[in-house]
C-alpha atoms as a PDB file:
ATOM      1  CA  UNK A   1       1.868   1.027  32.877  1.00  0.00           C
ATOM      2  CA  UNK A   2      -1.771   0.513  33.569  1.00  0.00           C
ATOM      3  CA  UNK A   3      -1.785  -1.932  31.078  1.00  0.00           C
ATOM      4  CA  UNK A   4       0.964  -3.730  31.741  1.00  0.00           C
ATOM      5  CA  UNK A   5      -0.796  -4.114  35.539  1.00  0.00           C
ATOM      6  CA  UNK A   6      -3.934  -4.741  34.181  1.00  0.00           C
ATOM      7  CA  UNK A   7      -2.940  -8.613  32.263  1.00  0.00           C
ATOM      8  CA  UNK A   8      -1.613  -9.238  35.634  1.00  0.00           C
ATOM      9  CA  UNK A   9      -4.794  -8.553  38.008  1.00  0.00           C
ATOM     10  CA  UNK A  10      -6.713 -10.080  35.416  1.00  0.00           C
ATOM     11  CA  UNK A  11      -4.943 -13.355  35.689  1.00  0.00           C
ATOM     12  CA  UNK A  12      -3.080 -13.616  38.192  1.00  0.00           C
ATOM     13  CA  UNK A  13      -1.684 -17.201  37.470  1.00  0.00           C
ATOM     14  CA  UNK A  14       0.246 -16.582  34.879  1.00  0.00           C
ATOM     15  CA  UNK A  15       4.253 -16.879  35.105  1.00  0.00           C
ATOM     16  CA  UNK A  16       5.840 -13.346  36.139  1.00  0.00           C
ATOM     17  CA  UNK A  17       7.314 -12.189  33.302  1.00  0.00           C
ATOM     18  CA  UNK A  18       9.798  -9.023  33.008  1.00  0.00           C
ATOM     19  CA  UNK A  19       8.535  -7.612  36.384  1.00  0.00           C
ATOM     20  CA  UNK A  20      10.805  -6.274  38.829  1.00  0.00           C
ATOM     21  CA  UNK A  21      10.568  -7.615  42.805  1.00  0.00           C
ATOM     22  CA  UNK A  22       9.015  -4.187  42.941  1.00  0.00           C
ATOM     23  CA  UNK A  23       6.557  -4.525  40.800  1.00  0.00           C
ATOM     24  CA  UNK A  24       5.674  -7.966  41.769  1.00  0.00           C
ATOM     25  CA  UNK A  25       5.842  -7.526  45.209  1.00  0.00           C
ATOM     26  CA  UNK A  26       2.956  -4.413  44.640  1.00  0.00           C
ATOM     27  CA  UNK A  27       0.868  -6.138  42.280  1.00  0.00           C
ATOM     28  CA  UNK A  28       0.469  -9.063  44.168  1.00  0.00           C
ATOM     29  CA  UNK A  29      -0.548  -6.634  47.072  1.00  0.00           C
ATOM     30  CA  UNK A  30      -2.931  -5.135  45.126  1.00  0.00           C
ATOM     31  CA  UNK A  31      -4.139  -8.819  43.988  1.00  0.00           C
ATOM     32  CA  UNK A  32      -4.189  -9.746  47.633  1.00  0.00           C
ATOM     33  CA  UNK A  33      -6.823  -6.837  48.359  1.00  0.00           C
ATOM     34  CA  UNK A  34      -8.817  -7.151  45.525  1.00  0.00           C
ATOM     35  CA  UNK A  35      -9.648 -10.816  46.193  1.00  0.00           C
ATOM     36  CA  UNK A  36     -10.321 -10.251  49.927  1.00  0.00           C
ATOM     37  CA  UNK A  37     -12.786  -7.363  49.142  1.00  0.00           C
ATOM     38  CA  UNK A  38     -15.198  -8.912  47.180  1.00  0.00           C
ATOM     39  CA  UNK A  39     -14.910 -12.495  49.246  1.00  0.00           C
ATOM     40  CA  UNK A  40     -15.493 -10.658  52.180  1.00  0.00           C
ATOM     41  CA  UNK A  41     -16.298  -7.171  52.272  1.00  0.00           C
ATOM     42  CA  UNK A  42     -19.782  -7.681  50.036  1.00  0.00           C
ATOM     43  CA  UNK A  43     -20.827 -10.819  52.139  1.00  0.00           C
ATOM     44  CA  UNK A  44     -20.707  -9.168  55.437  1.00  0.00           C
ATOM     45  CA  UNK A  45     -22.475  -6.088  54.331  1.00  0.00           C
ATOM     46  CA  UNK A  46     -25.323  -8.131  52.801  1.00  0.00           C
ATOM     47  CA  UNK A  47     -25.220 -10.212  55.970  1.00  0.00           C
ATOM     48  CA  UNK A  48     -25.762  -6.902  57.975  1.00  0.00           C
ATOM     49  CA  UNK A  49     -28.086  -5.470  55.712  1.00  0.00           C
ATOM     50  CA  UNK A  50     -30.387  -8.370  55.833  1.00  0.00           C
ATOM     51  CA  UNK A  51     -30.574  -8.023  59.507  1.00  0.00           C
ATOM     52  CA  UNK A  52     -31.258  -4.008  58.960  1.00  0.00           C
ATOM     53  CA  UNK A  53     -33.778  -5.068  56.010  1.00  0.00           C
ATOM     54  CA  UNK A  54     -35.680  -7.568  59.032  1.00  0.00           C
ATOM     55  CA  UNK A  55     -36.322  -4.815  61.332  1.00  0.00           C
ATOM     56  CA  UNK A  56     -36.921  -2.277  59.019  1.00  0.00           C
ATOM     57  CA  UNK A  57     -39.790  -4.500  57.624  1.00  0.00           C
ATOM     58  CA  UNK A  58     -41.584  -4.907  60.915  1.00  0.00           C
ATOM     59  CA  UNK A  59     -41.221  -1.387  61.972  1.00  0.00           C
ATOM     60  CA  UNK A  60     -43.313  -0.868  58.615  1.00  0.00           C
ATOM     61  CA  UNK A  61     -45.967  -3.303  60.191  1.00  0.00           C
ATOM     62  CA  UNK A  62     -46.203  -2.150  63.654  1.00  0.00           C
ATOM     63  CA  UNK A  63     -47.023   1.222  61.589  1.00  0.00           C
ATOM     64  CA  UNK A  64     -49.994  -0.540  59.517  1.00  0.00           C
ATOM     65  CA  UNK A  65     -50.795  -2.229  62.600  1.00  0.00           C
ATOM     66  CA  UNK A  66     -50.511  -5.491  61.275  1.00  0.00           C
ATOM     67  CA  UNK A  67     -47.869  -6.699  63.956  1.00  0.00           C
ATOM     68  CA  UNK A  68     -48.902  -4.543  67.496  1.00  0.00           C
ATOM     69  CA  UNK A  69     -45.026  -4.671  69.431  1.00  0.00           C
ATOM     70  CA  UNK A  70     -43.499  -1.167  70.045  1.00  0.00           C
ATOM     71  CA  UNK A  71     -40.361  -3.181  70.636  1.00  0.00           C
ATOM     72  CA  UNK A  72     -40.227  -3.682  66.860  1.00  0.00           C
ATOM     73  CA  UNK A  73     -40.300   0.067  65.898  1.00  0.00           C
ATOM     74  CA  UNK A  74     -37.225   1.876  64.987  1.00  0.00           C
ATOM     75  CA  UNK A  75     -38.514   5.040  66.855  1.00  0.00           C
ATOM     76  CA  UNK A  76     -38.560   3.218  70.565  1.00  0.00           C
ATOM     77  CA  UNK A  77     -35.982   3.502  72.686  1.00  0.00           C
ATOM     78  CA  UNK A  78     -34.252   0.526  73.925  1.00  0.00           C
ATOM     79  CA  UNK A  79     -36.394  -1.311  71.247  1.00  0.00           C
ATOM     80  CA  UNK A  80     -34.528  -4.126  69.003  1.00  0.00           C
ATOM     81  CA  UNK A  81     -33.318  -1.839  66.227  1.00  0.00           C
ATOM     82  CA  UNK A  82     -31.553   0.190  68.940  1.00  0.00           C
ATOM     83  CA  UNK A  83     -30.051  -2.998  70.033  1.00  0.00           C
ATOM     84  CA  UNK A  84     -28.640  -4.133  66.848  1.00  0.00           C
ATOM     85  CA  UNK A  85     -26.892  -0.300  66.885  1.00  0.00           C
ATOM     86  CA  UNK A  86     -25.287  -0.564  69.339  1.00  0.00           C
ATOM     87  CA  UNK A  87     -24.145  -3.978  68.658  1.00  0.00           C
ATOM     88  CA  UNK A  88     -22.769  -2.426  65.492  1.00  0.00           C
ATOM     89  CA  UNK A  89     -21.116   0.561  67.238  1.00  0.00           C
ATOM     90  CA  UNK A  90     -19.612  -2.124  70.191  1.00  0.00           C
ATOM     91  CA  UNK A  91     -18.336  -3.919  67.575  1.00  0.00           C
ATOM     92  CA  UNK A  92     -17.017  -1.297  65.544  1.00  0.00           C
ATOM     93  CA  UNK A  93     -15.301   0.425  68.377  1.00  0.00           C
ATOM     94  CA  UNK A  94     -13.696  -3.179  69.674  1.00  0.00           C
ATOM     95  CA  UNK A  95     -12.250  -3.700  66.363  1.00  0.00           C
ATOM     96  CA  UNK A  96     -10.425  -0.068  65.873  1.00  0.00           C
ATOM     97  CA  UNK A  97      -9.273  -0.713  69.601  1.00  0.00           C
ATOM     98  CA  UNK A  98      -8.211  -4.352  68.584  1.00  0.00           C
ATOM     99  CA  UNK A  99      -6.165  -2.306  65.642  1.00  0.00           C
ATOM    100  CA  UNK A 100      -4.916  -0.238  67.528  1.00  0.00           C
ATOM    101  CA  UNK A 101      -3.494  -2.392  70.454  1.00  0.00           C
ATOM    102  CA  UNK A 102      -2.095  -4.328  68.077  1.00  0.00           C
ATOM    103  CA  UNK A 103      -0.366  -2.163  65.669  1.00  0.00           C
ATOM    104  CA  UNK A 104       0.109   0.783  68.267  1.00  0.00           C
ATOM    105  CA  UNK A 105      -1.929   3.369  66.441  1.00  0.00           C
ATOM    106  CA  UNK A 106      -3.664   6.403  67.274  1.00  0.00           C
ATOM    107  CA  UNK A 107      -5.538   6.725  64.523  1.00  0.00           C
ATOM    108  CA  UNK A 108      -7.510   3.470  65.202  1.00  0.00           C
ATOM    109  CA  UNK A 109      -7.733   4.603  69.051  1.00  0.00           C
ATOM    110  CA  UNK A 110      -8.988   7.759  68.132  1.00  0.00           C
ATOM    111  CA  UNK A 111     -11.730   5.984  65.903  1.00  0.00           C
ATOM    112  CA  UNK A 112     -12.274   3.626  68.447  1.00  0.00           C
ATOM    113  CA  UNK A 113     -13.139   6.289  70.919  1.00  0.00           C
ATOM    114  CA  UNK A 114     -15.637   7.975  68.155  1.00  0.00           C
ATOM    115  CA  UNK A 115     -17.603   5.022  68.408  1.00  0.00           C
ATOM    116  CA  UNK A 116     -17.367   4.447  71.683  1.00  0.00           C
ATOM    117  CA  UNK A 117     -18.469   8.150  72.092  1.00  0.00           C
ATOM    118  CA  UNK A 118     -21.472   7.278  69.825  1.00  0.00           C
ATOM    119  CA  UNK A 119     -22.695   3.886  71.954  1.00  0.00           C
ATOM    120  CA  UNK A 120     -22.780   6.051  74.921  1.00  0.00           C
ATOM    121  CA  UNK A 121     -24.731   8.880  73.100  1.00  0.00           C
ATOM    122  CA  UNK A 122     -27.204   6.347  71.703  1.00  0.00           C
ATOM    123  CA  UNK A 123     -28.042   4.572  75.040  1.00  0.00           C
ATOM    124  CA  UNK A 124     -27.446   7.351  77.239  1.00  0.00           C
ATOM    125  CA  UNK A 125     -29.113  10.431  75.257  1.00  0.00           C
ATOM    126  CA  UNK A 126     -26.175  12.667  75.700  1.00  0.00           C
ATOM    127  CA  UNK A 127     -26.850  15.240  72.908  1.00  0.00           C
ATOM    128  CA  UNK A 128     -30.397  15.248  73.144  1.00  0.00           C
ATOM    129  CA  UNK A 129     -30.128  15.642  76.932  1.00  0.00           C
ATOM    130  CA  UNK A 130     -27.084  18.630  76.250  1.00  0.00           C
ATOM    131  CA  UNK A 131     -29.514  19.875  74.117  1.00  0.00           C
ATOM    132  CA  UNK A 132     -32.154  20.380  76.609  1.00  0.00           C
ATOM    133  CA  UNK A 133     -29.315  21.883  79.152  1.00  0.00           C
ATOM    134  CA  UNK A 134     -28.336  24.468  76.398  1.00  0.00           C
ATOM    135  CA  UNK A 135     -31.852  25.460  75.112  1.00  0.00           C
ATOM    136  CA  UNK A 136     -32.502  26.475  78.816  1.00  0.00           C
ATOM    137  CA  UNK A 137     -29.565  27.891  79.608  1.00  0.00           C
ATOM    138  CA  UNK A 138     -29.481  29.950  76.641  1.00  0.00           C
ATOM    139  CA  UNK A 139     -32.922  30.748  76.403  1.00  0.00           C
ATOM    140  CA  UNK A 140     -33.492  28.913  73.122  1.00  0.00           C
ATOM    141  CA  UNK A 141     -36.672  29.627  71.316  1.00  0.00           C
ATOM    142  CA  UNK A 142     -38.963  27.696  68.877  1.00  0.00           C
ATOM    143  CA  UNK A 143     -38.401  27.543  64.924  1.00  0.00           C
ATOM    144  CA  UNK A 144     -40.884  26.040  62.719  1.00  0.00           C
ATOM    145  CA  UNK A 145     -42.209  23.827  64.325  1.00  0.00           C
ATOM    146  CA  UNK A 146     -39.209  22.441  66.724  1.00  0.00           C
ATOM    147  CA  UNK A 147     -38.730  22.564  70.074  1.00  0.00           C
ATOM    148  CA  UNK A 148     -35.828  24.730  71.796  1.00  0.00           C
ATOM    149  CA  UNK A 149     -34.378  21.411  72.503  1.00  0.00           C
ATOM    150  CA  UNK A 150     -34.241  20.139  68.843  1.00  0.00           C
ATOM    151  CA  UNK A 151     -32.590  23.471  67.987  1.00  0.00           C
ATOM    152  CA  UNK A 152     -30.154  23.289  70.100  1.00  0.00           C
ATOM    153  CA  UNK A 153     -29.060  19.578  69.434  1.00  0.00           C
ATOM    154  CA  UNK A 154     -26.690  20.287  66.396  1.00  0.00           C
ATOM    155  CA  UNK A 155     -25.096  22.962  68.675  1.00  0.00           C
ATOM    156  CA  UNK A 156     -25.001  19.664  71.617  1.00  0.00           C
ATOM    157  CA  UNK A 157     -23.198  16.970  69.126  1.00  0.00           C
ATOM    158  CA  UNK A 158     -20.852  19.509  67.951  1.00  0.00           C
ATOM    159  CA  UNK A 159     -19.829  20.505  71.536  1.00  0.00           C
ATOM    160  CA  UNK A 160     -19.785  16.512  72.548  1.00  0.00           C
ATOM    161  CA  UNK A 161     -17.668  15.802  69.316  1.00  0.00           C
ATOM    162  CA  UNK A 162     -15.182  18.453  69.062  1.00  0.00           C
ATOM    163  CA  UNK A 163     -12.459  16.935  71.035  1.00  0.00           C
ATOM    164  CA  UNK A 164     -12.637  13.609  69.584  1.00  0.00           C
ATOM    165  CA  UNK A 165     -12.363  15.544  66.458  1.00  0.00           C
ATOM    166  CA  UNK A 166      -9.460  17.231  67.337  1.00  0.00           C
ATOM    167  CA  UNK A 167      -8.023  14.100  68.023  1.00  0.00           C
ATOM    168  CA  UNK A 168      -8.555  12.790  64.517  1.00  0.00           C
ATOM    169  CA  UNK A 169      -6.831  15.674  63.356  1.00  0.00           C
ATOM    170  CA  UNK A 170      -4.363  15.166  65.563  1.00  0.00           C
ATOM    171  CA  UNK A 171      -3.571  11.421  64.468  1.00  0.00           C
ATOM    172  CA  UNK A 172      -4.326  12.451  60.847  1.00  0.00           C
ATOM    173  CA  UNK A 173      -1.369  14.102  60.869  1.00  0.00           C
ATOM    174  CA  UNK A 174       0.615  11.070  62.234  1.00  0.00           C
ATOM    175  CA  UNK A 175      -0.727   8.589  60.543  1.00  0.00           C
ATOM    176  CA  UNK A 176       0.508   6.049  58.280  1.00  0.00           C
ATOM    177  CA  UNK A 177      -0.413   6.026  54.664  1.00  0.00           C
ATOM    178  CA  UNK A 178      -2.699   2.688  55.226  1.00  0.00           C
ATOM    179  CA  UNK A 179      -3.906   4.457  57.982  1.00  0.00           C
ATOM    180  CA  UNK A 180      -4.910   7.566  56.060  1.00  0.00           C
ATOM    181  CA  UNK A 181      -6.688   5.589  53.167  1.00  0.00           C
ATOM    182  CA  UNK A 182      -8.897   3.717  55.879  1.00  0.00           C
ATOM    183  CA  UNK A 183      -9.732   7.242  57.325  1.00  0.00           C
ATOM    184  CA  UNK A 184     -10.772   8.965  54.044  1.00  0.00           C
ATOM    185  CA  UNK A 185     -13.621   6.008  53.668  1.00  0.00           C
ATOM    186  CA  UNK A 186     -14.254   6.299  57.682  1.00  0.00           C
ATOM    187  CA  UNK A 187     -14.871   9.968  56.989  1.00  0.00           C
ATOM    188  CA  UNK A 188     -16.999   9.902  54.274  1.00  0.00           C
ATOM    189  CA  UNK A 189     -19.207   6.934  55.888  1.00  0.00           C
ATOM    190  CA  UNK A 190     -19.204   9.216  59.533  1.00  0.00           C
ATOM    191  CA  UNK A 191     -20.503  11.784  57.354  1.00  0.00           C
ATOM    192  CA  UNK A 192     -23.587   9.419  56.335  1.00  0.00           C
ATOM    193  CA  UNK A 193     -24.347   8.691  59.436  1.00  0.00           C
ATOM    194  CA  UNK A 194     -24.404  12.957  60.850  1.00  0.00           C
ATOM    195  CA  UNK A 195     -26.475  13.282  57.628  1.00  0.00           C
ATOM    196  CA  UNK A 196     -29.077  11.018  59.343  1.00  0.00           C
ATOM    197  CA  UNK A 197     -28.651  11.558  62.362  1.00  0.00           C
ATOM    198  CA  UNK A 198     -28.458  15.385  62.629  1.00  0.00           C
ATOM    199  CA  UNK A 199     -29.777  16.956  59.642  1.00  0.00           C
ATOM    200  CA  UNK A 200     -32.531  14.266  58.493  1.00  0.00           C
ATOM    201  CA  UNK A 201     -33.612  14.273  62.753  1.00  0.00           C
ATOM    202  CA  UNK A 202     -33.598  17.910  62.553  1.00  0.00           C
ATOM    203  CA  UNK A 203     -36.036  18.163  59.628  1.00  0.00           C
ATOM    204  CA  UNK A 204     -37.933  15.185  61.019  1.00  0.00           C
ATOM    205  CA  UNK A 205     -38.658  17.226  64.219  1.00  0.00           C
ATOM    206  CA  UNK A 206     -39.547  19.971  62.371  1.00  0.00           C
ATOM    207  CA  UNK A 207     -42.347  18.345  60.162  1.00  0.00           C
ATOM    208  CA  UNK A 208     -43.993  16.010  62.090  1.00  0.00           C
ATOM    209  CA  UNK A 209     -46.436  14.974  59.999  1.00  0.00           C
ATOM    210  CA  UNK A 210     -45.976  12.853  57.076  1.00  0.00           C
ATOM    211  CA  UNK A 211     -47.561   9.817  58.487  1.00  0.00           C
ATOM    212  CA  UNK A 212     -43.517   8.629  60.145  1.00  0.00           C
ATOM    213  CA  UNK A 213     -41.829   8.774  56.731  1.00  0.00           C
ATOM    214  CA  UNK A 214     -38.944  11.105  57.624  1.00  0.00           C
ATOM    215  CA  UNK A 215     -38.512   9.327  60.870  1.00  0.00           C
ATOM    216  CA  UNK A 216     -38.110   5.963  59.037  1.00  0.00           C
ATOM    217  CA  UNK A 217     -35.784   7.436  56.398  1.00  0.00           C
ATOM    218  CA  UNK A 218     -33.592   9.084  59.552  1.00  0.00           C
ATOM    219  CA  UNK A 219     -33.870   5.596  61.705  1.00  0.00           C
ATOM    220  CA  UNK A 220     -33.201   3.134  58.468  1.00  0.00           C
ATOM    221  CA  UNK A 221     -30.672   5.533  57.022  1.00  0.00           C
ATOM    222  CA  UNK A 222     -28.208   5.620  60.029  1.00  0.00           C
ATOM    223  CA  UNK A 223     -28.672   1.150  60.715  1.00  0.00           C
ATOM    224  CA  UNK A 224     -27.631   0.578  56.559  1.00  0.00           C
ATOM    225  CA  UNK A 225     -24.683   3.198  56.730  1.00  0.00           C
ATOM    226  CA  UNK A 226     -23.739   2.042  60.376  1.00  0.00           C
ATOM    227  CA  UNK A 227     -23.887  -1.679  58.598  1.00  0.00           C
ATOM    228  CA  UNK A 228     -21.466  -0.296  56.025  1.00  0.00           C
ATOM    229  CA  UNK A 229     -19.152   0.699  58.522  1.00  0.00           C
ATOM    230  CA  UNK A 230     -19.025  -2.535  60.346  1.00  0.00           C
ATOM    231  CA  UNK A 231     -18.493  -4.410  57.481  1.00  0.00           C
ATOM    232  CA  UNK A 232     -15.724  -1.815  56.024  1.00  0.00           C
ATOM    233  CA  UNK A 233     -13.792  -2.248  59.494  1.00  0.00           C
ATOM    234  CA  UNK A 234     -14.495  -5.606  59.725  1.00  0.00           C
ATOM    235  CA  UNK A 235     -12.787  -6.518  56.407  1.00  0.00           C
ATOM    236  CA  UNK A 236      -9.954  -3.513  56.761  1.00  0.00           C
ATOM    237  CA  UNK A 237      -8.632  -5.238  60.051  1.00  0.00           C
ATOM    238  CA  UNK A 238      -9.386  -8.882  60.035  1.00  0.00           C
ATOM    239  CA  UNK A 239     -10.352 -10.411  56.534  1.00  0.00           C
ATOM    240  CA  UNK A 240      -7.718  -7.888  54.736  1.00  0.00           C
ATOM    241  CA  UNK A 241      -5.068  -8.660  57.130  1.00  0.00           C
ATOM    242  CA  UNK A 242      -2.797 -10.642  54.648  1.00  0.00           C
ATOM    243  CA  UNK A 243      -2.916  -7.476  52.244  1.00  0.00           C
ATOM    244  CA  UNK A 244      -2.416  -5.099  55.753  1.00  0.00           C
ATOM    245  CA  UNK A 245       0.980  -7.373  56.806  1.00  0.00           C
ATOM    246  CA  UNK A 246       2.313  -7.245  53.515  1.00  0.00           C
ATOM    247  CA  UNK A 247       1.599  -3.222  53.526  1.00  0.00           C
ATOM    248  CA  UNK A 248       3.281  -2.724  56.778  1.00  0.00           C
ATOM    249  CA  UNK A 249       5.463  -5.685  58.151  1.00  0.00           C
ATOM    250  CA  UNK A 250       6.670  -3.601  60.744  1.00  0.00           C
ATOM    251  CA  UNK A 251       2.736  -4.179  62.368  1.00  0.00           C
ATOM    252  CA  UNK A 252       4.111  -7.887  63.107  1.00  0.00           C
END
């Protein structure tokens, strides 16, 4: 059957031959979202990654002190690469609420609050400022060489994320087939972004030395999968909407 599919994706011209309506009407689905993902999908994500690339470049210089603005470093708070987060994470968060509105899902809502969740957390501190409420509340002490407040911090974002999480769960088990599929790849791409900024930050804080290196791979790791996301959302909801009315025309 693959094979019979496969002539057809490959050239997808040529006059329908002893295909069903069914068969037709999911090949040329699958046709649909094929094209779309590599016309758009690829050219956002190298769009964003260029941008990531930019400020990962002069964070490296402001480090061999050939450009002197702490603005530039990854590390500062409230510098530029900060700022382009949490453009990212606004943006990602409008979209799934955009979805969501619009096709009266609570999957996309709860992914939409995630991110939301994560904006505030960036610009406000929450976990890092949860983690300094629990280390003294709980009488945290010192391990290696991190403070009772970076010990604590896992314990802080898993606290802060837990109900959101149930929610996922929660609209998991709703959800829609589409929806599903888009929540696999939004789980496996949240994942990235825990692994860089919870377990890479907690190794970071406990070897500081290493002239900046882990804090650079923990800083550039979370902007290039945070990119990702944007431009897998991006595409899912906007420039794959042809291949998402034809998947559910009761959205319209």
């Amino acid at each position: 059957m693959l094979a019979k599919y496969s002539v057809f994706i490959a050239r997808p011209l040529i006059p329908i031959g002893n295909y069903d309506d069914t068969e037709i009407y999911t090949i040329r689905n699958l046709q649909i979202f094929i094209m779309n993902l590599t016309k758009t999908f690829f050219a956002f994500l190298v769009l964003m990654l260029i941008g990531d690339g930019i400020l990962i470049s002069v964070h490296v210089l402001n480090k061999l002190d050939i450009v002197n603005n702490t603005k530039l470093l990854l590390t500062t708070d409230g510098g530029y690469g900060e700022m382009y987060q949490y453009f990212k994470e606004g943006m990602i968060a409008g979209i799934f609420l955009f979805a969501a509105l619009k096709t009266r899902s609570l999957m996309f809502f709860a992914w939409g609050a995630l991110f939301i969740f994560l904006l505030i957390d960036d610009a406000g501190q929450l976990h890092e400022t949860t983690g300094e409420i629990l280390a003294t509340s709980f009488e945290f002490k010192s391990v290696f060489n991190m403070q009772p407040r970076d010990v604590a911090q896992p314990l802080a974002v898993a606290l802060l994320v837990s109900p959101l999480f149930t929610l996922l769960a929660f609209a998991y088990f709703h959800a829609t087939a589409k929806e599903k599929k888009v929540s696999h790849w939004m789980i496996l791409l949240v994942a990235g972004v825990g692994f860089f900024g919870v377990i890479v930050d907690v190794i970071h804080a406990a070897i500081p030395w290493g002239f900046g290196i882990v804090a650079l791979i923990e800083e550039s790791g979370e902007m290039t999968v945070m990119s990702a996301i944007l431009a897998f959302v991006y595409h899912t909801h906007f420039k794959n909407s042809e291949y998402a009315t034809a998947a559910h025309p009761e959205y319209t």
